[in-house]
Protein backbone atom coordinates (compact mmCIF):
# COMPACT_ATOMS: atom_id res chain seq x y z
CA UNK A 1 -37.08 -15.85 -124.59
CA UNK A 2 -35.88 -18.62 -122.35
CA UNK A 3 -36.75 -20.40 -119.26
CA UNK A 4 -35.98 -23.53 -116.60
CA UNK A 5 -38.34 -24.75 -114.26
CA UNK A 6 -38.10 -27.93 -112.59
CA UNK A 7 -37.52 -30.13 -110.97
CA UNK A 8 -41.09 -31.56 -111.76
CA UNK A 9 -40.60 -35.23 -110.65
CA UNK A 10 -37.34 -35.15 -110.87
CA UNK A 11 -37.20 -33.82 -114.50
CA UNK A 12 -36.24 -30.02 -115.47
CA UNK A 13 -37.83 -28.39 -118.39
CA UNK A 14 -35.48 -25.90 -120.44
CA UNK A 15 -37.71 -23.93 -122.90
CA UNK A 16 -37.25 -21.27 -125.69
CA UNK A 17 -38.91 -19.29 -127.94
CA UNK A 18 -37.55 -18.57 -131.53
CA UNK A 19 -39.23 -16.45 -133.97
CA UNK A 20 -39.93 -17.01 -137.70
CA UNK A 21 -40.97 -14.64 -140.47
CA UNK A 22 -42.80 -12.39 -137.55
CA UNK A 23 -43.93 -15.38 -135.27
CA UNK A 24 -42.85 -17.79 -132.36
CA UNK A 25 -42.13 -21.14 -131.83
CA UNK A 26 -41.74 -22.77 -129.01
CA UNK A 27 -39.61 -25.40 -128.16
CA UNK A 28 -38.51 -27.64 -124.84
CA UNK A 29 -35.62 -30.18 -123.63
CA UNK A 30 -36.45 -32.25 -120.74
CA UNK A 31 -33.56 -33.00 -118.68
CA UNK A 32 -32.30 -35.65 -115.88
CA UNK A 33 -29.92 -32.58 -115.00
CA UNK A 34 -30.32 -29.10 -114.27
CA UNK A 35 -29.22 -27.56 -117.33
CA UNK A 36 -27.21 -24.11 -116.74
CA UNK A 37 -29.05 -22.85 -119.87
CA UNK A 38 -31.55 -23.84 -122.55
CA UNK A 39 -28.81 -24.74 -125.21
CA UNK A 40 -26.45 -26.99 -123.37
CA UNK A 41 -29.00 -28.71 -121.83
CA UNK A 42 -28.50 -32.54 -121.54
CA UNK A 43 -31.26 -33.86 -123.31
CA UNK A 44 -33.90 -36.87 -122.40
CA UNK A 45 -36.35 -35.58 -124.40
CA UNK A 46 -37.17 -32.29 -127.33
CA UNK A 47 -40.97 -31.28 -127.69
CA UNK A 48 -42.08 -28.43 -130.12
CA UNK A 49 -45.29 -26.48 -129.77
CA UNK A 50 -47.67 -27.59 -132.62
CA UNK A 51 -48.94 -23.94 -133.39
CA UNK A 52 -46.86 -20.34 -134.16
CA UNK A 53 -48.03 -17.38 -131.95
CA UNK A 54 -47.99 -13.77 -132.50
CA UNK A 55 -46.67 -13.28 -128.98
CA UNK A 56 -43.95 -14.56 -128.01
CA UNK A 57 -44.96 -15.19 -124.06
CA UNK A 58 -47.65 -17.11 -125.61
CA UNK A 59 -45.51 -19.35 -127.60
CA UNK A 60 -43.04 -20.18 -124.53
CA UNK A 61 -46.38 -21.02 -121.96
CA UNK A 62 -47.50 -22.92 -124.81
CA UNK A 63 -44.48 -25.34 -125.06
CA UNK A 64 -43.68 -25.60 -121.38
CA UNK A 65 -47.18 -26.78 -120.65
CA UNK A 66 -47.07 -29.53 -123.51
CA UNK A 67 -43.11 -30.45 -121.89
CA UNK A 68 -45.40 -30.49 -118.59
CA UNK A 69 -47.43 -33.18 -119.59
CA UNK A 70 -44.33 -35.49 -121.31
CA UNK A 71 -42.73 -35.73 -117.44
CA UNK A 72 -44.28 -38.74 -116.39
CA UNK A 73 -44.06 -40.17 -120.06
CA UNK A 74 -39.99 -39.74 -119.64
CA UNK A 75 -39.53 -40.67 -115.84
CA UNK A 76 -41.55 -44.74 -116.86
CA UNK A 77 -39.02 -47.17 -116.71
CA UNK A 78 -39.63 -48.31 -120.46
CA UNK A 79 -38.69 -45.19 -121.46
CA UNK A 80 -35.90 -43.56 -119.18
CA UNK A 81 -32.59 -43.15 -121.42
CA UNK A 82 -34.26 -44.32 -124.44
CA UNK A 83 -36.28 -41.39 -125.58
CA UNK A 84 -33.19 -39.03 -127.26
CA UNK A 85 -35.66 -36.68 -129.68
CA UNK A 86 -39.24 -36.77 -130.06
CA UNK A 87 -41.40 -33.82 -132.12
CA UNK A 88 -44.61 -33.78 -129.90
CA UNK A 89 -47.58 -33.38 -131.92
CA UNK A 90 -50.19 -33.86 -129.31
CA UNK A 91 -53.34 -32.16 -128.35
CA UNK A 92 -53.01 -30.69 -124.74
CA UNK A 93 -54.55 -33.49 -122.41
CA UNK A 94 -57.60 -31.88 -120.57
């Protein structure tokens, strides 16, 4: 399952589920660029989903939420082009 939302503050969000001995993962690019699909995206920042999930919906919400809350971490000026992969293992901000 894929899917590209954006632009959220001028960053898109290209996320995709992949499954695993029976359950998901999710995982997310943030991109600069509209990316025509999840694969080719051009890539500012990678996130994973900390848990698995039996459904795959739920895995895919999951990681485009935690993406979500990495956008204004990417668009600070400290950090624009020098964040090229990051594994987020973060609690989801409240």
């Amino acid at each position: 399952m894929e899917k590209i939302t954006g632009p959220w503050e001028g960053i898109y969000i290209a996320a995709y589920t992949a499954e695993l001995g029976g359950r998901f993962y999710g995982y997310a690019k943030l991109s600069t660029v509209r990316p025509e699909d999840v694969w080719t995206a051009e890539v500012t920042l990678k996130v994973t989903a900390r848990s698995s999930y039996a459904d795959e919906e739920a895995a895919l919400r999951a990681v485009h939420d935690l993406a979500l809350q990495w956008v204004s971490e990417v668009q600070t000026p400290q950090n624009k082009g020098i964040l090229s992969r990051l594994i987020a293992r973060v609690p989801p901000r409240h």
